[in-house]
Structure formats: C-alpha cells, structure tokens
PDB file of N, CA and C in Angstrom:
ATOM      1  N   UNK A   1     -15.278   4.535 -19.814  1.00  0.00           N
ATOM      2  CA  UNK A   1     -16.017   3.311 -19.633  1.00  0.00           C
ATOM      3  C   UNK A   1     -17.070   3.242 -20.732  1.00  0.00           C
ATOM      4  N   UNK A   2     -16.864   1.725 -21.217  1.00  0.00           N
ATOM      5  CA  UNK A   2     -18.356   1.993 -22.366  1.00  0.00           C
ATOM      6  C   UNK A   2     -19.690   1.935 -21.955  1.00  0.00           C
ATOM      7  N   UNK A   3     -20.641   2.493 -22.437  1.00  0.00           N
ATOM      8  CA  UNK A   3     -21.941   2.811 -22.297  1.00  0.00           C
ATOM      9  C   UNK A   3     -22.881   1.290 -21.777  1.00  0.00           C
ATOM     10  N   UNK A   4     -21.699  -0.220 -22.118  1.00  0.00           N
ATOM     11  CA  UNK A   4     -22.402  -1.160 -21.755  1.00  0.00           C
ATOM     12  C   UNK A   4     -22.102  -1.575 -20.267  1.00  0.00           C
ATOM     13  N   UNK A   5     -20.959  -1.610 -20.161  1.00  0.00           N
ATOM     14  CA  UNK A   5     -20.272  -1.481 -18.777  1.00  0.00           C
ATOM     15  C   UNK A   5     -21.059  -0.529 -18.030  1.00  0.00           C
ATOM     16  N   UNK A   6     -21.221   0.371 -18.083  1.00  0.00           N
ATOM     17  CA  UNK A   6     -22.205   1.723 -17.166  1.00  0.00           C
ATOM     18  C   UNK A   6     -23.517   1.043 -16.880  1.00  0.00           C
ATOM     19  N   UNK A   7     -24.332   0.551 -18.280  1.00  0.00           N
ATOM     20  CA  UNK A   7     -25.080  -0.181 -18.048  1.00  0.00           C
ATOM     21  C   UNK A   7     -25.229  -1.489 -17.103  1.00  0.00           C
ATOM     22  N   UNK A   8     -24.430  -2.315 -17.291  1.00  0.00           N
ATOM     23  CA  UNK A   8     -24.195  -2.948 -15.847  1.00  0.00           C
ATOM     24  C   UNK A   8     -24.099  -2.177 -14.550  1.00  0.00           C
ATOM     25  N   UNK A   9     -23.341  -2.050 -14.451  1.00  0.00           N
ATOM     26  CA  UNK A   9     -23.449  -0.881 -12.964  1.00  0.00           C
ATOM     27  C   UNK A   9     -24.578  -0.543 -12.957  1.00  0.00           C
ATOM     28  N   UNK A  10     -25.564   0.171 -13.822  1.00  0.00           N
ATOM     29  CA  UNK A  10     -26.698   0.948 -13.756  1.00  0.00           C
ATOM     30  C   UNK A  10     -27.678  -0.512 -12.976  1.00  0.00           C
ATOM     31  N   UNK A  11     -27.947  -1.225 -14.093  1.00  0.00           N
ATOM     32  CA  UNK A  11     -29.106  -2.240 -13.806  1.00  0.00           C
ATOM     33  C   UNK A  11     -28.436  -2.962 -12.259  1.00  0.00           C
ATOM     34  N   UNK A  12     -26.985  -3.587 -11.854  1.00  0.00           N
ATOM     35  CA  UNK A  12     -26.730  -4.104 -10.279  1.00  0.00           C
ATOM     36  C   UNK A  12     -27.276  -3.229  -9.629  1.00  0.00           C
ATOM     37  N   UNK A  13     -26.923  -1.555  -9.193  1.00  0.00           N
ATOM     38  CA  UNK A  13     -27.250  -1.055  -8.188  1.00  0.00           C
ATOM     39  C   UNK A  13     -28.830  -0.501  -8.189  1.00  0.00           C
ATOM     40  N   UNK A  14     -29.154  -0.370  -9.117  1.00  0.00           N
ATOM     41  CA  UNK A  14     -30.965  -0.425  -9.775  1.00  0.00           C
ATOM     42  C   UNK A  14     -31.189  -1.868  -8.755  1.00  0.00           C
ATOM     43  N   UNK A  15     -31.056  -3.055  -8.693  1.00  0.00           N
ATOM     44  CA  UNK A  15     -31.529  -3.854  -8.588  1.00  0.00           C
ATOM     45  C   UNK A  15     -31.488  -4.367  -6.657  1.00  0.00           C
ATOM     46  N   UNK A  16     -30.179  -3.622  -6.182  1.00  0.00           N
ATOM     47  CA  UNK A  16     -29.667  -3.011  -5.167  1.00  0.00           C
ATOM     48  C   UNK A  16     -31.063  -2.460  -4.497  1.00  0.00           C
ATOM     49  N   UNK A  17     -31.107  -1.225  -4.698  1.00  0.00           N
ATOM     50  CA  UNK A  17     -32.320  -0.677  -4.246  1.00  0.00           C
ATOM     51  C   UNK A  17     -33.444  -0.918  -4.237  1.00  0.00           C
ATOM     52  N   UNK A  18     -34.079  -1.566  -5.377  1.00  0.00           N
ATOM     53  CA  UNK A  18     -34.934  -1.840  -5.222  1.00  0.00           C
ATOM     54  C   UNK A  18     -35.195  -3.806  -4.487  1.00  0.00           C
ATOM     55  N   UNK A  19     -34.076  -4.033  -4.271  1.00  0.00           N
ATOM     56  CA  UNK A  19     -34.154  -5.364  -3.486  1.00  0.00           C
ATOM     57  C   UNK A  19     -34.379  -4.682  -1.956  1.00  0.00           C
ATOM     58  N   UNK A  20     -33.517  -3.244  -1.674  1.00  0.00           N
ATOM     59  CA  UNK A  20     -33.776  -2.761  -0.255  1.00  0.00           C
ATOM     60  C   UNK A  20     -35.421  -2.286  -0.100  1.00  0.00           C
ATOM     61  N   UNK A  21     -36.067  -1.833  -1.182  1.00  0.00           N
ATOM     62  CA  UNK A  21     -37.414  -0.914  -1.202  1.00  0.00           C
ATOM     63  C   UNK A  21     -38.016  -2.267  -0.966  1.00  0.00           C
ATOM     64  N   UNK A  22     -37.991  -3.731  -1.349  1.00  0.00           N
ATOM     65  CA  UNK A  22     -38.979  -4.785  -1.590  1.00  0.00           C
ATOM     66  C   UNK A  22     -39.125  -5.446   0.110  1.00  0.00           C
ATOM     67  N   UNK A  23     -37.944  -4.936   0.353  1.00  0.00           N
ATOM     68  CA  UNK A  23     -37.711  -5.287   1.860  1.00  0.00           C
ATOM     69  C   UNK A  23     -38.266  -4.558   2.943  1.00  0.00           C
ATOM     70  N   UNK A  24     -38.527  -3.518   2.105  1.00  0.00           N
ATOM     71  CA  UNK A  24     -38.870  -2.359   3.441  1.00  0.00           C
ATOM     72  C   UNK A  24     -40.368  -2.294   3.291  1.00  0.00           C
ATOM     73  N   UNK A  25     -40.840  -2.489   1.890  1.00  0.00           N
ATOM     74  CA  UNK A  25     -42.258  -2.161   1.793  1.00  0.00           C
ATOM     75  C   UNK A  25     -42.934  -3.084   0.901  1.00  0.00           C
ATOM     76  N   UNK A  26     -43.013  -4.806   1.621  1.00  0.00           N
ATOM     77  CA  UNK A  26     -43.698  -6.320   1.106  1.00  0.00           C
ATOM     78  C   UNK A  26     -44.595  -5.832   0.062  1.00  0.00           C
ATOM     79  N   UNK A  27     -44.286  -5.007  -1.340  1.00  0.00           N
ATOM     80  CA  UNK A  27     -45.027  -5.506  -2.147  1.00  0.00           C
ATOM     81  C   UNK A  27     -44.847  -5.884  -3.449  1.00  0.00           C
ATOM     82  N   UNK A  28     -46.080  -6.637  -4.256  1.00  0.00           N
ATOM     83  CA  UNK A  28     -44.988  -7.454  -5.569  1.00  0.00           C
ATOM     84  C   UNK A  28     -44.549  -6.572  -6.403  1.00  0.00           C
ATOM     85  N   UNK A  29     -45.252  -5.371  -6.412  1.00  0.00           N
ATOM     86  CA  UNK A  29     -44.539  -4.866  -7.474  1.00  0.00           C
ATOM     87  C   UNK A  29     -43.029  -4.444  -7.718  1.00  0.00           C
ATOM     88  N   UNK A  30     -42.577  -4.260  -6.267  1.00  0.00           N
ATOM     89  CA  UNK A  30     -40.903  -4.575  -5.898  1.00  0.00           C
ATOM     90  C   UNK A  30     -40.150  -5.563  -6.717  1.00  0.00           C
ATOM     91  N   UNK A  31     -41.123  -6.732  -5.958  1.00  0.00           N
ATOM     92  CA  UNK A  31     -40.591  -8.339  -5.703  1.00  0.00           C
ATOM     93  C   UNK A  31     -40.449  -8.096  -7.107  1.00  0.00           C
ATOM     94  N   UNK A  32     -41.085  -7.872  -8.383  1.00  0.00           N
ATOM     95  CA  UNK A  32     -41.080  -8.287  -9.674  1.00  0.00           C
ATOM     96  C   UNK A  32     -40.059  -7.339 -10.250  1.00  0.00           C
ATOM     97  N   UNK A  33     -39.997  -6.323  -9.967  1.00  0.00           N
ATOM     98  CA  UNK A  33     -39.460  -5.041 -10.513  1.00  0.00           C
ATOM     99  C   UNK A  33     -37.605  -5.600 -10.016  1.00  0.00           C
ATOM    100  N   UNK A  34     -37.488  -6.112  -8.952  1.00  0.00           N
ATOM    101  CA  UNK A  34     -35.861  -6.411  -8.551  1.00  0.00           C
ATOM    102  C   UNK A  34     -35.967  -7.487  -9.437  1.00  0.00           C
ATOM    103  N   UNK A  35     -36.756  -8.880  -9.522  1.00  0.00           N
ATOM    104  CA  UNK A  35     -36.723 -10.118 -10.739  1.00  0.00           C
ATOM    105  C   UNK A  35     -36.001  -9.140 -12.067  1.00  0.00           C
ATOM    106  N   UNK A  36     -36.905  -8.666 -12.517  1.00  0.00           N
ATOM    107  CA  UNK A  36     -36.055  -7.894 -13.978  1.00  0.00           C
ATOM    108  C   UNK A  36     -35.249  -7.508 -14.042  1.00  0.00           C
ATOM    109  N   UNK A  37     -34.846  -6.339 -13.368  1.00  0.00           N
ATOM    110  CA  UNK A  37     -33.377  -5.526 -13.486  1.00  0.00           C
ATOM    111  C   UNK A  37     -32.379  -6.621 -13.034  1.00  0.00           C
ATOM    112  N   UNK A  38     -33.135  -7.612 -12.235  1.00  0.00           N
ATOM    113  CA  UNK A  38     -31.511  -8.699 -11.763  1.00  0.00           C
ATOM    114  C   UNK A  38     -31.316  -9.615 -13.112  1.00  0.00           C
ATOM    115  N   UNK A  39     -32.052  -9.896 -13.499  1.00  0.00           N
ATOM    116  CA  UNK A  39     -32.301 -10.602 -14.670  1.00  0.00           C
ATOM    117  C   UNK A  39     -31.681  -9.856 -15.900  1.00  0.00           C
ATOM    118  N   UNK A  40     -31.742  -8.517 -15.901  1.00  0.00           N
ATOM    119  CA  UNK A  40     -31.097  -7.593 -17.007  1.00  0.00           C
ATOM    120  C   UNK A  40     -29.988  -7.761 -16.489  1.00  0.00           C
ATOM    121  N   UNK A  41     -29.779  -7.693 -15.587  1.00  0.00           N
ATOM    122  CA  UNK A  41     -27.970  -7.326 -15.243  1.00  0.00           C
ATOM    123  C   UNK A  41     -27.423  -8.944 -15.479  1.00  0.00           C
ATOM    124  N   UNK A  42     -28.289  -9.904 -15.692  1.00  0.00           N
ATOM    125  CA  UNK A  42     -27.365 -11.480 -15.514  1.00  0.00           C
ATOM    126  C   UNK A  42     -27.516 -11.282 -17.176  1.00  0.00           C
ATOM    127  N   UNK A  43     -28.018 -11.054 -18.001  1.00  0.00           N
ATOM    128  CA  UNK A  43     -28.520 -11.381 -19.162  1.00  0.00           C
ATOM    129  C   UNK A  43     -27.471 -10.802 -19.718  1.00  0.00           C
ATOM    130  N   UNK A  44     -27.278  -9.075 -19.642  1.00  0.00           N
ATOM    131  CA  UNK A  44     -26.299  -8.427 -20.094  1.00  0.00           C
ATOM    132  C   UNK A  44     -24.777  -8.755 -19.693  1.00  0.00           C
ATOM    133  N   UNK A  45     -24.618  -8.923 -18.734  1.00  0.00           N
ATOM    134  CA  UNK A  45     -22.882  -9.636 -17.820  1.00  0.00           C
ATOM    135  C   UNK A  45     -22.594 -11.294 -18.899  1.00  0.00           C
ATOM    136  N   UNK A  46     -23.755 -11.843 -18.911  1.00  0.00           N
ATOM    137  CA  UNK A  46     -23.357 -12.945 -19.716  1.00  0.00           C
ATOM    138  C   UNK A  46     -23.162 -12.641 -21.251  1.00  0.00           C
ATOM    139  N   UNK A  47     -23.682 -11.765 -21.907  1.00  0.00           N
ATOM    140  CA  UNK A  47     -23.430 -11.573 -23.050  1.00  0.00           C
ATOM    141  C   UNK A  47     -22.189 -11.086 -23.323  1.00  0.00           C
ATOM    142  N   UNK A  48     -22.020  -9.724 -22.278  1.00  0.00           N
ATOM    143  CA  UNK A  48     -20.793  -9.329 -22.913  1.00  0.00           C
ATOM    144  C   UNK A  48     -19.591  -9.830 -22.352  1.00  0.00           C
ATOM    145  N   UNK A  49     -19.669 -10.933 -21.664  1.00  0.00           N
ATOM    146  CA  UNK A  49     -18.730 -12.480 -21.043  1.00  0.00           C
ATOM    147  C   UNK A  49     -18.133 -12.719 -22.742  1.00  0.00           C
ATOM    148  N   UNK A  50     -19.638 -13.532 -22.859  1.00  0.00           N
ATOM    149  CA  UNK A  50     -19.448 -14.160 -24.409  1.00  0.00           C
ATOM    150  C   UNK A  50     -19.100 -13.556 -25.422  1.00  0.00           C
ATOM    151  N   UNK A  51     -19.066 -12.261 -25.335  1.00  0.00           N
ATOM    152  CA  UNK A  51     -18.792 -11.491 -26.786  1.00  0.00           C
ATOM    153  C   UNK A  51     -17.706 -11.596 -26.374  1.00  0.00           C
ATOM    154  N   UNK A  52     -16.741 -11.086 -25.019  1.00  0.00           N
ATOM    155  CA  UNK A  52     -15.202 -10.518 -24.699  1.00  0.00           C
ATOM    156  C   UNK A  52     -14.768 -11.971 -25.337  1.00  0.00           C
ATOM    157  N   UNK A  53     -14.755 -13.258 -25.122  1.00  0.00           N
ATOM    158  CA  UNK A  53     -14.240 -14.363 -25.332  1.00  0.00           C
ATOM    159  C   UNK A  53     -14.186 -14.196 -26.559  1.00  0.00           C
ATOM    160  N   UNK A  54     -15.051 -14.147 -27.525  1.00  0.00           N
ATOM    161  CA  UNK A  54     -15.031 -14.545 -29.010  1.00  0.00           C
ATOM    162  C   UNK A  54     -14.286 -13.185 -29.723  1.00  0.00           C
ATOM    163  N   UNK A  55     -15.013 -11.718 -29.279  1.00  0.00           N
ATOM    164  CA  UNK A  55     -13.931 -10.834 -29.878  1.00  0.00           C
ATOM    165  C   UNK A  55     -13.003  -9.565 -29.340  1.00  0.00           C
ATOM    166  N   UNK A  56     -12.719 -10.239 -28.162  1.00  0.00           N
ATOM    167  CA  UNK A  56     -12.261  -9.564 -26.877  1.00  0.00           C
ATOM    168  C   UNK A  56     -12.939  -7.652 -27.008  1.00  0.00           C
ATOM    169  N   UNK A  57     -14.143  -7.331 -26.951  1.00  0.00           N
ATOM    170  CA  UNK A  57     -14.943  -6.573 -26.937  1.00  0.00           C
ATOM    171  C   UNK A  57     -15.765  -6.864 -25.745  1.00  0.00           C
ATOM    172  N   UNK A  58     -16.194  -5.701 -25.235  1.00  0.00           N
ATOM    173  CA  UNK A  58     -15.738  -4.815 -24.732  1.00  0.00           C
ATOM    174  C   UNK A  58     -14.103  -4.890 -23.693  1.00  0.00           C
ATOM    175  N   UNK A  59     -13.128  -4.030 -23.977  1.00  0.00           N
ATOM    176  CA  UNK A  59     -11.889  -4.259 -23.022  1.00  0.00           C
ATOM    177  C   UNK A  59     -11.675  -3.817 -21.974  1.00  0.00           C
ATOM    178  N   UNK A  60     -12.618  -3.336 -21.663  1.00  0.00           N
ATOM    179  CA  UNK A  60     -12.766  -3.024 -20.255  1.00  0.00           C
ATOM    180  C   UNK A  60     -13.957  -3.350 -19.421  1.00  0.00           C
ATOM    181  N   UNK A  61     -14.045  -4.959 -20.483  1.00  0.00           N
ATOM    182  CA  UNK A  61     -15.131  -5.550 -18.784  1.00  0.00           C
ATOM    183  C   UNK A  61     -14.547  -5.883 -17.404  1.00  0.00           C
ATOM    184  N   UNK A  62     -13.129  -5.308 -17.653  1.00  0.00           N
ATOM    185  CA  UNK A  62     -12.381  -5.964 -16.251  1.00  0.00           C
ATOM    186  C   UNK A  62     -12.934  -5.191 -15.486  1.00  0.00           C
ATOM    187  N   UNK A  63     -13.626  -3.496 -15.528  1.00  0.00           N
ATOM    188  CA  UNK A  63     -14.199  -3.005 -14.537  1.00  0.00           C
ATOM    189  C   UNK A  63     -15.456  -3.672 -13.752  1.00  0.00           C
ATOM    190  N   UNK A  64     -16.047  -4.435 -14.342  1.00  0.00           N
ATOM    191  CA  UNK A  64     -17.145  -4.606 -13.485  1.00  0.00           C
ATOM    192  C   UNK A  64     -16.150  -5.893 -12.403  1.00  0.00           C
ATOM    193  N   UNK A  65     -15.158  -6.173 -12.638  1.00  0.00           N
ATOM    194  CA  UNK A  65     -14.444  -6.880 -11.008  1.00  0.00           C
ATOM    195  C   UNK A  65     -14.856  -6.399  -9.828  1.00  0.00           C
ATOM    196  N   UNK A  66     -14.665  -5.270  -9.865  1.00  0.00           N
ATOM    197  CA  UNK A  66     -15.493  -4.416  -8.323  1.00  0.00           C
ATOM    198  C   UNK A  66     -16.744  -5.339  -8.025  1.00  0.00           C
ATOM    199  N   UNK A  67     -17.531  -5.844  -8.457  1.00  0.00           N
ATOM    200  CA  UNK A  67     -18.852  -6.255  -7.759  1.00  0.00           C
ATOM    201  C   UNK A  67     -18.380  -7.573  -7.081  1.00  0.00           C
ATOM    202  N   UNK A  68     -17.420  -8.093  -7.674  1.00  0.00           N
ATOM    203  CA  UNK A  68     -16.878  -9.133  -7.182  1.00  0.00           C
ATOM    204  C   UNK A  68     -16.726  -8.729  -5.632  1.00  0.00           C
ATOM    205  N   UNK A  69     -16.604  -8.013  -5.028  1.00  0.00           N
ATOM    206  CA  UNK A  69     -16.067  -7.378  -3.315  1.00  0.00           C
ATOM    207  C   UNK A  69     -17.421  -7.482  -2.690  1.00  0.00           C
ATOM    208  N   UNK A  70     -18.715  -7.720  -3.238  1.00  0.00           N
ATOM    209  CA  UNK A  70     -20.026  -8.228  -2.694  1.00  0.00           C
ATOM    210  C   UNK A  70     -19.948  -9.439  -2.280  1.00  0.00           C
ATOM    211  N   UNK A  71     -19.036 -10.161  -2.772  1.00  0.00           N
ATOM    212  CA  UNK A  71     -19.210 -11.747  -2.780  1.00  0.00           C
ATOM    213  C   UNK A  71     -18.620 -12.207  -1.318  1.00  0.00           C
ATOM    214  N   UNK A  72     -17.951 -11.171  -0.693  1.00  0.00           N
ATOM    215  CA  UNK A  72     -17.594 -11.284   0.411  1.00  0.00           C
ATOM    216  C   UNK A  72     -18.569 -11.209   1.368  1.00  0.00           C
ATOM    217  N   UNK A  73     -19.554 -11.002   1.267  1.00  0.00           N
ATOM    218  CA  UNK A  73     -21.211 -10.657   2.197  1.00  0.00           C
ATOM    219  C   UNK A  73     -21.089 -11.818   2.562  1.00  0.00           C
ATOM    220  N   UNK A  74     -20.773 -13.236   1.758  1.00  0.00           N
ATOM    221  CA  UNK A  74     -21.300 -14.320   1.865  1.00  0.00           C
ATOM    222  C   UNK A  74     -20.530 -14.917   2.808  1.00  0.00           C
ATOM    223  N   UNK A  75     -19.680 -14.165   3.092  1.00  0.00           N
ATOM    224  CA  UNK A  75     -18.544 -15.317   4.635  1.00  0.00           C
ATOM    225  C   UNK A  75     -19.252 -14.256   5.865  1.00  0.00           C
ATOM    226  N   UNK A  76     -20.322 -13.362   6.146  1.00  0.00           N
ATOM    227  CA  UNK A  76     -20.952 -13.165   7.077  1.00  0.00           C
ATOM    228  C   UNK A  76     -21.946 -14.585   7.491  1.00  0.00           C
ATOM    229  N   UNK A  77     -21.899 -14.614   8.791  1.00  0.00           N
ATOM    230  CA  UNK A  77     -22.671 -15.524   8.943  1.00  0.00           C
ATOM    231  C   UNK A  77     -24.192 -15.568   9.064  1.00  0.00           C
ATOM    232  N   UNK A  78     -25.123 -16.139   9.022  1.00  0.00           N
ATOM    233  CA  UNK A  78     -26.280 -16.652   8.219  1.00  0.00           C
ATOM    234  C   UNK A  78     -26.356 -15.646   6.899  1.00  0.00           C
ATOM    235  N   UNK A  79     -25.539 -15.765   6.021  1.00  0.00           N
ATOM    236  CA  UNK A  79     -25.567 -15.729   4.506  1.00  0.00           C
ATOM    237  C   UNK A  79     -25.197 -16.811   4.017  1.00  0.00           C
ATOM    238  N   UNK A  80     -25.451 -16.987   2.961  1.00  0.00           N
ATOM    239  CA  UNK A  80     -25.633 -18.209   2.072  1.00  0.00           C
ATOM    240  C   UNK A  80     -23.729 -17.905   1.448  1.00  0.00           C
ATOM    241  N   UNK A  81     -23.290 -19.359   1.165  1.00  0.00           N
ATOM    242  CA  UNK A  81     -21.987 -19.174   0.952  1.00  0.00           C
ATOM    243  C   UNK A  81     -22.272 -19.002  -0.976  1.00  0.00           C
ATOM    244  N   UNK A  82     -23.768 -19.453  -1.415  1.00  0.00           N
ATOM    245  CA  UNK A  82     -23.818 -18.792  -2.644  1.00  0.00           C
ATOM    246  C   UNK A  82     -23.351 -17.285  -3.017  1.00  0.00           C
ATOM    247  N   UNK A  83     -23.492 -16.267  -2.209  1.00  0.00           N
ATOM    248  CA  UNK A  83     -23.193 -14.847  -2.476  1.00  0.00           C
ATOM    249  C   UNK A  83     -21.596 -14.945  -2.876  1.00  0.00           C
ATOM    250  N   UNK A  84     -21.251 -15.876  -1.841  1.00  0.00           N
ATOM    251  CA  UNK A  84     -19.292 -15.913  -2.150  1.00  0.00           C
ATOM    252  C   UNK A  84     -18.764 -16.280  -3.768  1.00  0.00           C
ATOM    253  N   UNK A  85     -19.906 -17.945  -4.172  1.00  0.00           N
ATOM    254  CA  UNK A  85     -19.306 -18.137  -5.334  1.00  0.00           C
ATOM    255  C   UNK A  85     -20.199 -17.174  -6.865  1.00  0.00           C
ATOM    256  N   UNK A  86     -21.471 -16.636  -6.174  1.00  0.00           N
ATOM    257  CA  UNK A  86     -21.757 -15.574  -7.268  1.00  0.00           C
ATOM    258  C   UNK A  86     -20.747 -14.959  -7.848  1.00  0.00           C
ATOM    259  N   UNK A  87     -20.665 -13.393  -6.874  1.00  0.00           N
ATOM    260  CA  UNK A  87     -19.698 -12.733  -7.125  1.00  0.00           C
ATOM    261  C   UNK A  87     -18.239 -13.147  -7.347  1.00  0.00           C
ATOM    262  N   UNK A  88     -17.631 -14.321  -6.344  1.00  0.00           N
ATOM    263  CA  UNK A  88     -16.420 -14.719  -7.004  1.00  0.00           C
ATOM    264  C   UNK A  88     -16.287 -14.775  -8.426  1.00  0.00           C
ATOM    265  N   UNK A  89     -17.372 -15.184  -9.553  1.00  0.00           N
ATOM    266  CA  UNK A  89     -17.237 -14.911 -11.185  1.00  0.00           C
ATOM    267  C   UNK A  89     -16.856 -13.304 -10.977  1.00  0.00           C
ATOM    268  N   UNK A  90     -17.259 -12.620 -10.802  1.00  0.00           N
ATOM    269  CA  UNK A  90     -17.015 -11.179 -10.729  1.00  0.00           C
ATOM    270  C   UNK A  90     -15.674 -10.869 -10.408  1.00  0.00           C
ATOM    271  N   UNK A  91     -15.078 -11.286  -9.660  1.00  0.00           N
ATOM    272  CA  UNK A  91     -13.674 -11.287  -8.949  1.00  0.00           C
ATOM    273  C   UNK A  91     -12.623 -11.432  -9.644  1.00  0.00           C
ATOM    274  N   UNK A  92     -12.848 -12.315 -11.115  1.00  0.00           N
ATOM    275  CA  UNK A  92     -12.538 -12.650 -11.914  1.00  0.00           C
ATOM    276  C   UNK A  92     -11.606 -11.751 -12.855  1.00  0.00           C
ATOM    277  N   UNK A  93     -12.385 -10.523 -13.380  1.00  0.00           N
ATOM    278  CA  UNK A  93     -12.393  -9.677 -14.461  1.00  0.00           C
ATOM    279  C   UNK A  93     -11.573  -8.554 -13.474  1.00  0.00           C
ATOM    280  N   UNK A  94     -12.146  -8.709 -12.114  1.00  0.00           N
ATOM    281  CA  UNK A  94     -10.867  -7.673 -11.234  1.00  0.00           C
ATOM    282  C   UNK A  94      -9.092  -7.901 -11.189  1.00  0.00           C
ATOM    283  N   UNK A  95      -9.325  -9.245 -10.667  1.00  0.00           N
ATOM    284  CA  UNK A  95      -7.613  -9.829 -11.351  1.00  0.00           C
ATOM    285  C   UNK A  95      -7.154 -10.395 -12.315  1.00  0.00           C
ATOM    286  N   UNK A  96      -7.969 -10.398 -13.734  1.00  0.00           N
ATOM    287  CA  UNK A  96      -7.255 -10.639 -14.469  1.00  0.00           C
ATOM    288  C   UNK A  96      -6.366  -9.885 -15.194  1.00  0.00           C
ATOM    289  N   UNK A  97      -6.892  -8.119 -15.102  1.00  0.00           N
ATOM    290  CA  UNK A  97      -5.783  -7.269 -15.116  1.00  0.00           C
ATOM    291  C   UNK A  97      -4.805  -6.781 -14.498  1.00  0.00           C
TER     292      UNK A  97
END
C-alpha cells in the first residue's frame, strides 16, 4: 500500500477517535482537533481522486473502498441518510476493481 493511501486510513481513523474522545469529554480542543484531521482526510481523498483521474496514480486507491462499509451507519435509524451518500463515494473505488 502506498504511504498516501496509509495516510488516509491514518488521518479517517485519527479522526474516528478523536470524534469518540470529543464526545466523551465536551471540549473544543477535540471539537477542533476532529475539524482538521477530517478536513485532512477530505483534502487528501480529493486530491488523490484528482490525480488517479488525470494520471491514474496512485493504483491502488481502490483500497480505501473499505470506508465505503461506514456509509451503511446511515440506514440505522435516527442517522442522517447523509452518512449513506458520503461514504457511498467510497464504495466506489471498492467495486470498481
């Protein structure tokens, strides 16, 4: 797996935990600290979106498909059916291989 791909994984489940720590213990420095790393992980997923399109680099963004299986949270009920079409982009890179 490349070191950018890992990086994804790294910054989602980084952002994972500390969305659970912001929950467990109301303070901003959480609240701000999950803003960034979620923000790193959208920033980085979109780039290397856009790079795979233009020079099919990295070839194995199909791994991050797995996060796509979060998106299923969203057919629990009182969740937002947003979680479904988030991750459904994610779902994406799982079946297209």
């Amino acid at each position: 797996m490349l070191n950018r791909i890992e990086k994804i994984y790294t910054l989602f489940f980084l952002s994972i935990i500390s969305l659970l720590l912001a929950t467990l213990f109301p303070l901003l420095f959480f609240n701000v600290l999950t803003l960034i790393l979620f923000l790193g992980f959208a920033i980085l997923t979109t780039y290397s979106t856009m790079e795979y399109v233009i020079s099919k680099e990295p070839d194995d963004l199909w791994k991050i498909g797995f996060i796509g299986l979060f998106g299923l949270i969203g057919l629990i009920p009182f969740f937002s059916m947003g979680f479904f079409g988030f991750f459904g982009f994610f779902a994406y890179f799982g079946f297209k291989n």
